[in-house]
Protein backbone atom coordinates (compact mmCIF):
# COMPACT_ATOMS: atom_id res chain seq x y z
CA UNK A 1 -39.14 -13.73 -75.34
CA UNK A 2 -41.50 -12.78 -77.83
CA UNK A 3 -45.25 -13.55 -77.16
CA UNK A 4 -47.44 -16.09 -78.79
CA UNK A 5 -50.21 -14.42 -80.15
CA UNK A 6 -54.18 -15.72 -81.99
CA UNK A 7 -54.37 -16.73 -85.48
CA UNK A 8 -57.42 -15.31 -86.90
CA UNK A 9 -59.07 -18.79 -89.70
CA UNK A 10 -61.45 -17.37 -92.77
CA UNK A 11 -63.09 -20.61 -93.51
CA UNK A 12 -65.68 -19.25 -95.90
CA UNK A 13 -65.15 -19.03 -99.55
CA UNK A 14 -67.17 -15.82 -99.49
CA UNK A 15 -65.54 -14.12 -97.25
CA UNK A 16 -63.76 -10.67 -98.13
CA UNK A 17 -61.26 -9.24 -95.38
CA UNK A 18 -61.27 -5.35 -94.48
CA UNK A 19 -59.45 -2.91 -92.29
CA UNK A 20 -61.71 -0.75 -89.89
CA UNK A 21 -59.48 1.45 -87.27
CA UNK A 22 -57.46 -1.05 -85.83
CA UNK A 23 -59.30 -3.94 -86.44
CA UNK A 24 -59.66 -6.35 -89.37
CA UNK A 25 -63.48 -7.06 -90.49
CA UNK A 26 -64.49 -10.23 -92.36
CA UNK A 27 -67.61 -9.36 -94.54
CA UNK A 28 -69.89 -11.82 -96.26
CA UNK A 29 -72.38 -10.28 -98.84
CA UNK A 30 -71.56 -6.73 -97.78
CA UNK A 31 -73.01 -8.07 -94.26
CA UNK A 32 -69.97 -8.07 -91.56
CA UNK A 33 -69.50 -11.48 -89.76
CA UNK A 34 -66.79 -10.98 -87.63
CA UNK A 35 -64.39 -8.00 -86.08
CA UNK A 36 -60.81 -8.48 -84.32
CA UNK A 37 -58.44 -6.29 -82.66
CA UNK A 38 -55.17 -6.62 -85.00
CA UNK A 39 -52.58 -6.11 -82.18
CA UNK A 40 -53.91 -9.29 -80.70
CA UNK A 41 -53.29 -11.58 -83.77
CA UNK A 42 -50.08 -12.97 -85.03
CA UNK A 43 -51.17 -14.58 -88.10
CA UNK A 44 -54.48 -14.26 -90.94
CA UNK A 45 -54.70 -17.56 -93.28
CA UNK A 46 -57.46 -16.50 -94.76
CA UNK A 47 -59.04 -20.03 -97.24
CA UNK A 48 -60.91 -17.73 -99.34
CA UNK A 49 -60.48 -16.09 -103.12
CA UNK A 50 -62.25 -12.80 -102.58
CA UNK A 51 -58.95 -11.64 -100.81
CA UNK A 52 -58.32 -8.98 -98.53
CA UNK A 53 -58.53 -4.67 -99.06
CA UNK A 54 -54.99 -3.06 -99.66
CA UNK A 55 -55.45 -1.16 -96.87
CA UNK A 56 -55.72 -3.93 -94.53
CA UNK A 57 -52.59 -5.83 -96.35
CA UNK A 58 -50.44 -2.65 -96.04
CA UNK A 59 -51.35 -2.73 -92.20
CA UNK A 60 -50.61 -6.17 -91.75
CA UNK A 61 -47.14 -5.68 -93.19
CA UNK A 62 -46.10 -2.80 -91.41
CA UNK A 63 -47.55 -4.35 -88.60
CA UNK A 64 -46.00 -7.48 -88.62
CA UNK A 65 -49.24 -9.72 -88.83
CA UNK A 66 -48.71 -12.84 -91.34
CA UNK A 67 -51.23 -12.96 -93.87
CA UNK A 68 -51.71 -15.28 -95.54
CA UNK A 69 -54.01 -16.73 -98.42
CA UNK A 70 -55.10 -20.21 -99.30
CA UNK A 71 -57.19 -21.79 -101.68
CA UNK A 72 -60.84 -23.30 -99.48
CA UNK A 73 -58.67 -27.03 -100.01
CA UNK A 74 -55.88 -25.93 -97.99
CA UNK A 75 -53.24 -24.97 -101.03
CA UNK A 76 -50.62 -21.80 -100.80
CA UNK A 77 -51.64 -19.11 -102.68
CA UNK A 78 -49.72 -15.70 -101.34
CA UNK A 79 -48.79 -13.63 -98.46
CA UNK A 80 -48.50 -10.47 -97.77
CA UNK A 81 -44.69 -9.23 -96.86
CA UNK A 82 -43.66 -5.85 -96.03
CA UNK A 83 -39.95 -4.55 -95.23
CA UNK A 84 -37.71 -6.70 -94.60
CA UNK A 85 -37.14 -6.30 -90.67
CA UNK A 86 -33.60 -7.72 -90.83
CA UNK A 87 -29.97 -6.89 -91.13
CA UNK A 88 -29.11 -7.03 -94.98
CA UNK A 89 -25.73 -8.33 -93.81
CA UNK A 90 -27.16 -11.75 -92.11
CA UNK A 91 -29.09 -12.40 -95.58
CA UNK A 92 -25.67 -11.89 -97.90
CA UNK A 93 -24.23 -14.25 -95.41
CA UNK A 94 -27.46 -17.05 -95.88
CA UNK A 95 -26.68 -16.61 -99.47
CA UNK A 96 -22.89 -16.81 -99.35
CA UNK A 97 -24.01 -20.33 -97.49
CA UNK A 98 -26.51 -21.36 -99.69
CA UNK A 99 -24.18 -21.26 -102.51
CA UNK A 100 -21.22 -23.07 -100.30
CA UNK A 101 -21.94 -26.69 -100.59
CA UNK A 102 -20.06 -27.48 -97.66
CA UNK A 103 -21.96 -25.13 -95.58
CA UNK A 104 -24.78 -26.04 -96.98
CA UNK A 105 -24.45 -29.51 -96.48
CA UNK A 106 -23.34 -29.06 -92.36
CA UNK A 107 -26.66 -26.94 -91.91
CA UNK A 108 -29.40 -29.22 -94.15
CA UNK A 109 -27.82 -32.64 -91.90
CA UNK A 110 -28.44 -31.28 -88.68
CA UNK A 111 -32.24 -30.25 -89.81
CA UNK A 112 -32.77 -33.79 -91.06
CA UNK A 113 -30.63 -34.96 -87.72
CA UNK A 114 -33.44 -33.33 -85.85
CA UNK A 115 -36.59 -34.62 -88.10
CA UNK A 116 -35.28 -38.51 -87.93
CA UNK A 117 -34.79 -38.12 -84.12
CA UNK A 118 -38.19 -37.05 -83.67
CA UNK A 119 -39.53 -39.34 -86.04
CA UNK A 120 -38.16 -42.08 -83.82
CA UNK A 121 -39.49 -40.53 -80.82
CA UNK A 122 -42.77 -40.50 -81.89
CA UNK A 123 -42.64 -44.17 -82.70
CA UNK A 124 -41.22 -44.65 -79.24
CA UNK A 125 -44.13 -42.39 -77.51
CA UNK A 126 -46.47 -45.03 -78.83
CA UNK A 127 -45.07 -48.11 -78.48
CA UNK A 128 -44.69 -46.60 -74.82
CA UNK A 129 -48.17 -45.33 -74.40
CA UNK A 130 -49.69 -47.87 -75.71
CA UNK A 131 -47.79 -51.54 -75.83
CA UNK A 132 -50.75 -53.81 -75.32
CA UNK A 133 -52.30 -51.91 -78.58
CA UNK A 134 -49.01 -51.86 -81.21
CA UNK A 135 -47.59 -54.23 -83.04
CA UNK A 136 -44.24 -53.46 -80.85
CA UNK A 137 -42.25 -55.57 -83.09
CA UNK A 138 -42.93 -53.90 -86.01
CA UNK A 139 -42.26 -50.47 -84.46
CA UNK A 140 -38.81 -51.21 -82.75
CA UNK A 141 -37.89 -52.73 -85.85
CA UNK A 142 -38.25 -48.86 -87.79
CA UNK A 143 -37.04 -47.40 -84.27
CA UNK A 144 -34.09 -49.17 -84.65
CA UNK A 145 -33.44 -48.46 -87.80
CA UNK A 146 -33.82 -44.61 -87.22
CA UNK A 147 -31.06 -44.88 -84.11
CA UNK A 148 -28.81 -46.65 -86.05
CA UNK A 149 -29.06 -44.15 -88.97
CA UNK A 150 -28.90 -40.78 -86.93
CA UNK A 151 -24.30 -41.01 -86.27
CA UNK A 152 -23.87 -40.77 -90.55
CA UNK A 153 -26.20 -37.79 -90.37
CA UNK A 154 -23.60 -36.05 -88.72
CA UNK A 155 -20.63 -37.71 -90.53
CA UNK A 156 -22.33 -36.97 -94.41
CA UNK A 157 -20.91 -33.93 -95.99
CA UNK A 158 -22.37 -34.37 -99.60
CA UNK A 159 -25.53 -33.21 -99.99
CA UNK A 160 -26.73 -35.50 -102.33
CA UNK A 161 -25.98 -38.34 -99.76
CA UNK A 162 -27.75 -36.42 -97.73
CA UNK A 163 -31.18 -36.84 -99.27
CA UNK A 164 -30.28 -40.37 -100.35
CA UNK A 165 -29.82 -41.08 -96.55
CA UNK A 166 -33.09 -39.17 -95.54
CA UNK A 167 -35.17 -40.84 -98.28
CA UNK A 168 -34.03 -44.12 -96.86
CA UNK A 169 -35.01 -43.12 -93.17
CA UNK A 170 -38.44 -41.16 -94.88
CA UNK A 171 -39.14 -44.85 -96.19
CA UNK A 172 -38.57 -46.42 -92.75
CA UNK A 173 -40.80 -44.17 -90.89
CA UNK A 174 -43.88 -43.67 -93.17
CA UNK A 175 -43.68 -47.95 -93.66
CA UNK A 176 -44.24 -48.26 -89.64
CA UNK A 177 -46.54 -44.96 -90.15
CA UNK A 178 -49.98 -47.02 -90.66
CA UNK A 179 -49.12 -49.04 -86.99
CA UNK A 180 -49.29 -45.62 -85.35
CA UNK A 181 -53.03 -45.57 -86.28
CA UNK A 182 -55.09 -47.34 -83.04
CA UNK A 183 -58.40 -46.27 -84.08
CA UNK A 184 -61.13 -45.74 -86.79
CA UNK A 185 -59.43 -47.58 -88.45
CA UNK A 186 -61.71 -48.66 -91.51
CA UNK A 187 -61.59 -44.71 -92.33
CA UNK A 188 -57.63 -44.14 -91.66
CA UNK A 189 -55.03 -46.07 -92.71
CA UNK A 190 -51.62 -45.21 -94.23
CA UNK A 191 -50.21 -46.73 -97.22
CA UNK A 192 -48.02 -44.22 -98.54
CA UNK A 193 -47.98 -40.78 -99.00
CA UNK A 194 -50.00 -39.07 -101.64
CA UNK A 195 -49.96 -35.61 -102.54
CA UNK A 196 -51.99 -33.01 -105.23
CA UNK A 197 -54.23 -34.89 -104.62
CA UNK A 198 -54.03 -36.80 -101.58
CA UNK A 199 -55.88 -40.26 -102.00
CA UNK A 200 -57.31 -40.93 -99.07
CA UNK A 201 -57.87 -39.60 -95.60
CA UNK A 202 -54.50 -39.52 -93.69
CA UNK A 203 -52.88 -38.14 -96.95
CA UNK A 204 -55.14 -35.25 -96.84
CA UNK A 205 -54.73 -34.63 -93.26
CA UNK A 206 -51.15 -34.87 -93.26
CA UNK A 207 -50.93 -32.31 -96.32
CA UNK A 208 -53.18 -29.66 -94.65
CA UNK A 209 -50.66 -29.52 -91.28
CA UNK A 210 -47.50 -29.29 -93.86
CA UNK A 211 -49.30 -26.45 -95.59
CA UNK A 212 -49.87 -25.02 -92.15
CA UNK A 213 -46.43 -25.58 -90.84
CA UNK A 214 -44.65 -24.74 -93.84
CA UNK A 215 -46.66 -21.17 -93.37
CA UNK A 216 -45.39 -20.48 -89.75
CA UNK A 217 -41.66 -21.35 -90.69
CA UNK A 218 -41.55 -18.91 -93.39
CA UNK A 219 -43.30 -16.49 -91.32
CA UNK A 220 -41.20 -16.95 -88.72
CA UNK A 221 -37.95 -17.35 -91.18
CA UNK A 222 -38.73 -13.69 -92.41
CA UNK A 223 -39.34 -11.90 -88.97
CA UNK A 224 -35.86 -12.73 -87.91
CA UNK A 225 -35.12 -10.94 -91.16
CA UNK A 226 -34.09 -14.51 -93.02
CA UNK A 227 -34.90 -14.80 -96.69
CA UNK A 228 -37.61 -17.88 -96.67
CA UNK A 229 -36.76 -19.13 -100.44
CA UNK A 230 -33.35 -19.73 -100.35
CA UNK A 231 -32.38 -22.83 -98.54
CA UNK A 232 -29.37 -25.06 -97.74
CA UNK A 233 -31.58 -28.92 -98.43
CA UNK A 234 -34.47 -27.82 -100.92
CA UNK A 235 -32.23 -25.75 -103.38
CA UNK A 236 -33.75 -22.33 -105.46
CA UNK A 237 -37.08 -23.23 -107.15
CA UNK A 238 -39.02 -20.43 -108.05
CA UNK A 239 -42.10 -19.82 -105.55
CA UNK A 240 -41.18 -21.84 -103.36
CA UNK A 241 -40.19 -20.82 -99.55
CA UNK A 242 -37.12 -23.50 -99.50
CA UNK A 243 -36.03 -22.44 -96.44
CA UNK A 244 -38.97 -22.57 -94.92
CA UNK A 245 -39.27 -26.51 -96.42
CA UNK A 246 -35.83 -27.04 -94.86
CA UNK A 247 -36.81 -25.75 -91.16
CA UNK A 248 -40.04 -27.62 -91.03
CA UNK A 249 -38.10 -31.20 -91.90
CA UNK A 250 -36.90 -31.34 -88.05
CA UNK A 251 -40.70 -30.39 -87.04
CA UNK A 252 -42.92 -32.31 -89.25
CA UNK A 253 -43.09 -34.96 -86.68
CA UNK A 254 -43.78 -33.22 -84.05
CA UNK A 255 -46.25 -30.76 -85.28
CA UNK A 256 -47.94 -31.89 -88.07
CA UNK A 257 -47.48 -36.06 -88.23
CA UNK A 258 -48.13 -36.62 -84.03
CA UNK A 259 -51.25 -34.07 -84.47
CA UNK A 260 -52.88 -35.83 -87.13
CA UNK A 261 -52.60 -39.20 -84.89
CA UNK A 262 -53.50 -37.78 -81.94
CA UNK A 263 -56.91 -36.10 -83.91
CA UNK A 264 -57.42 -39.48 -85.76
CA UNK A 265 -56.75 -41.87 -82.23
CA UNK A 266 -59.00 -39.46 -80.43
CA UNK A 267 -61.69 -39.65 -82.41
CA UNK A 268 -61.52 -36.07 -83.36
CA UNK A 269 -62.31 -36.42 -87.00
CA UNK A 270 -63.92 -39.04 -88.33
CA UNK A 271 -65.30 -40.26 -91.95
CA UNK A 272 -68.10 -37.61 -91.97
CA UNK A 273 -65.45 -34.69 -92.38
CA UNK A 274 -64.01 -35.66 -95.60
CA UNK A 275 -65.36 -35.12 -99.12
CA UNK A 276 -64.44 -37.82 -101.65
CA UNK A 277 -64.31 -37.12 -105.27
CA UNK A 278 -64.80 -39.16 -108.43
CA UNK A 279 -61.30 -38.51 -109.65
CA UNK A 280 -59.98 -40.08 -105.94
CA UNK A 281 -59.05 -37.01 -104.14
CA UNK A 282 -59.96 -37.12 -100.64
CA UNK A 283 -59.87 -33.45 -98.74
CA UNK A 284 -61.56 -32.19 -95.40
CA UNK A 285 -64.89 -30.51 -95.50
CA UNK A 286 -65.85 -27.32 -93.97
CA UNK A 287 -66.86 -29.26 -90.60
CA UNK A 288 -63.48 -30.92 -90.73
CA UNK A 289 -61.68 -27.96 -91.38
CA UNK A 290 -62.63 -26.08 -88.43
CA UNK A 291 -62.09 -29.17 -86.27
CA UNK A 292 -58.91 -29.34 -87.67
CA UNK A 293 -58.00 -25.82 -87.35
CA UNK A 294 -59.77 -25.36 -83.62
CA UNK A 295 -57.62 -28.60 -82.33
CA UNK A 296 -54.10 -27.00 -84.26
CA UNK A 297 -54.65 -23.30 -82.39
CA UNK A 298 -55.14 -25.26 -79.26
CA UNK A 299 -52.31 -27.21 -79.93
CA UNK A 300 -50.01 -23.92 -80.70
CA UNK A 301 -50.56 -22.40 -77.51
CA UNK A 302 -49.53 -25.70 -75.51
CA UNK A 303 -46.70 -24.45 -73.15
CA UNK A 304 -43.58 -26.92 -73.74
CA UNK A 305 -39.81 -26.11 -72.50
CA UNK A 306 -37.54 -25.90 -75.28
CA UNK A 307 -34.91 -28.42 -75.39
CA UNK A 308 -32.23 -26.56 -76.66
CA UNK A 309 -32.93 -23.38 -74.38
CA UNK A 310 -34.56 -24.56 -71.71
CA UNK A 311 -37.17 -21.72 -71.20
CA UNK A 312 -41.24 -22.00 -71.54
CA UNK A 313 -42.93 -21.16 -73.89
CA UNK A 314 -45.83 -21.62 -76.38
CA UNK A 315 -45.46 -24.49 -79.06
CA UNK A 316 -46.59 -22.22 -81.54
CA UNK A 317 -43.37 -20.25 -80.71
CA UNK A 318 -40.96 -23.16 -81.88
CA UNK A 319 -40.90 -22.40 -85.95
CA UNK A 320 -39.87 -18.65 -84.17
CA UNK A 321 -37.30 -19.84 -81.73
CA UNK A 322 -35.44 -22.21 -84.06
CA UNK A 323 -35.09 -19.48 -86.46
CA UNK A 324 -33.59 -17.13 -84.43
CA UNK A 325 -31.26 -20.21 -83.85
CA UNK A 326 -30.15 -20.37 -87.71
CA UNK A 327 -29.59 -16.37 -87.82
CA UNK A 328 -27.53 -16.87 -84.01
CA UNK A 329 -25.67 -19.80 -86.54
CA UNK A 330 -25.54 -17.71 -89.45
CA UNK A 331 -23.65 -14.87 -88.02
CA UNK A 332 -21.28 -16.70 -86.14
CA UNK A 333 -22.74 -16.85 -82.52
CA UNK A 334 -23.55 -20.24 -82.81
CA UNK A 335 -20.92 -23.35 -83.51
CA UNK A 336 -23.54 -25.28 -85.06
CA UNK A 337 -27.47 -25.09 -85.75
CA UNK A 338 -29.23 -26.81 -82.96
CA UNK A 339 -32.14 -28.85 -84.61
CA UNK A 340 -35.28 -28.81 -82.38
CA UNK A 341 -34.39 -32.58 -80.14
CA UNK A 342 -37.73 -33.55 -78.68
CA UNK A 343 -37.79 -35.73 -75.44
């Protein structure tokens, strides 16, 4: 089983990335602020525009080290991909899929199988952990709803349906969303979502882990030697890692929606680490940002047993595991795709 390695955050906006030996330097008006072995790092998201030397991006791609650049508010910019590590015959087959809407259709339903049955598990978690706190009523209500919906996942075979069925389930969850929220709550609470920009404090939270997320699944998409932009669910947009969009749907609660309640419940971040501007964007600040990214590497290297598997491993390894899954599925090893079930 492969290893779950650091991932090295450039917060600063100054900040210029360089290769020295075997190590990658972060400099800061020509003054060097930091120095880390590369062989010890799985991914760079570096949140800076000053970039990154070609020498140090060539090494990261033959080396197999994600890097990645963001804009200082959190949004996708690049990364850096070298060779393509995998079997040119498993990606004619994803494409032969892709453009099968059929095949298509059986892979996309059992990602979204996967992200409303953890949805609904995450609603059940609370209402579990914390009864006396919830309004319970409220909650079973949506749980119900996401149960009841979960058998004409399997059953759909249109893909349009498809999306019909998981915008109906998408409205269930994010309208019992806001009841998840047990503290702070005269900085945090959840309307709706908002996006570029997000409006208000869980919005903005919420996008950074989907930016993050999205990152590792692609990453992880292209080790196994997957293309991340052509997908089964999000169809061929230019720029955009659809694949990677389609992997993360069965993960999103799990990684990115139960993280951003368990910072906001635990009083990780509160109203100081946001910046609000006059046109009503609301983002993190540099404080929040490191909070934010401190609590997520934390998070990653969590051991959990994989459901599907059942062998231990780091939760940072999941976005890795379950794409090795799809290529298994792809080539014919696999009957199915087996979406990521949390218990």
């Amino acid at each position: 089983m492969r290893k779950f390695l650091n991932t090295l955050f450039v917060l600063s906006e100054n900040s210029y990335l360089a290769l020295e030996g075997e190590t990658v330097v972060v400099l800061a008006e020509e003054e060097k602020r930091g120095q880390f072995p590369l062989h010890t790092l799985e991914n760079i998201l570096c949140f800076s525009y000053k970039g990154a030397s070609p020498a140090l991006m060539g090494k990261c791609a033959r080396e197999g080290v994600n890097l990645c650049f963001l804009t200082p508010r959190g949004r996708f910019l690049a990364r850096v991909c070298g060779e393509n590590p995998g079997n040119v015959l498993l990606r004619r087959t994803q494409y032969r899929a892709a453009d099968d809407p059929a095949q298509s259709c059986r892979v996309a339903r059992c990602f979204l199988f996967g992200k409303v049955y953890n949805s609904r598990w995450s609603i059940e978690r609370t209402r579990r952990d914390h009864a006396l706190r919830v309004d319970d009523e409220k909650l079973g209500r949506a749980s119900s709803l996401l149960a009841d919906s979960l058998p004409a996942f399997l059953e759909e075979s249109d893909l349009d349906s498809l999306r019909g069925l998981e915008g109906q389930t998408a409205a269930v969850y994010f309208d019992a969303f806001d009841a998840l929220i047990l503290n702070q709550r005269e900085t945090f609470s959840f309307t709706g979502r908002s996006r570029r920009p997000p409006l208000d404090p869980v919005n903005a939270l919420l996008s950074f882990a989907y930016t993050l997320l999205a990152n590792a699944c692609a990453g992880a998409l292209e080790s196994v030697g997957l293309d991340a932009y052509v997908g089964f669910l999000h169809r061929d947009r230019p720029g955009r890692t659809s694949l990677a969009l389609d992997m993360m749907e069965e993960l999103r609660p799990l990684f990115a929606d139960r993280f951003v309640l368990t910072l906001i419940n635990n009083r990780v971040l509160r109203e100081e680490h946001f910046d609000r501007q006059p046109g009503g964007a609301v983002w993190l600040n540099d404080e929040g940002r490191r909070l934010f990214l401190s609590a997520w590497q934390k998070r990653l290297a969590e051991p959990i047993t994989h459901p599907y598997l059942k062998e231990k491993l780091a939760w940072g390894l999941a976005p890795y595991v379950q794409a090795l899954l799809l290529a298994r599925y792809l080539r014919g090893d696999l009957d199915d795709y087996p979406p990521f079930l949390w218990k």
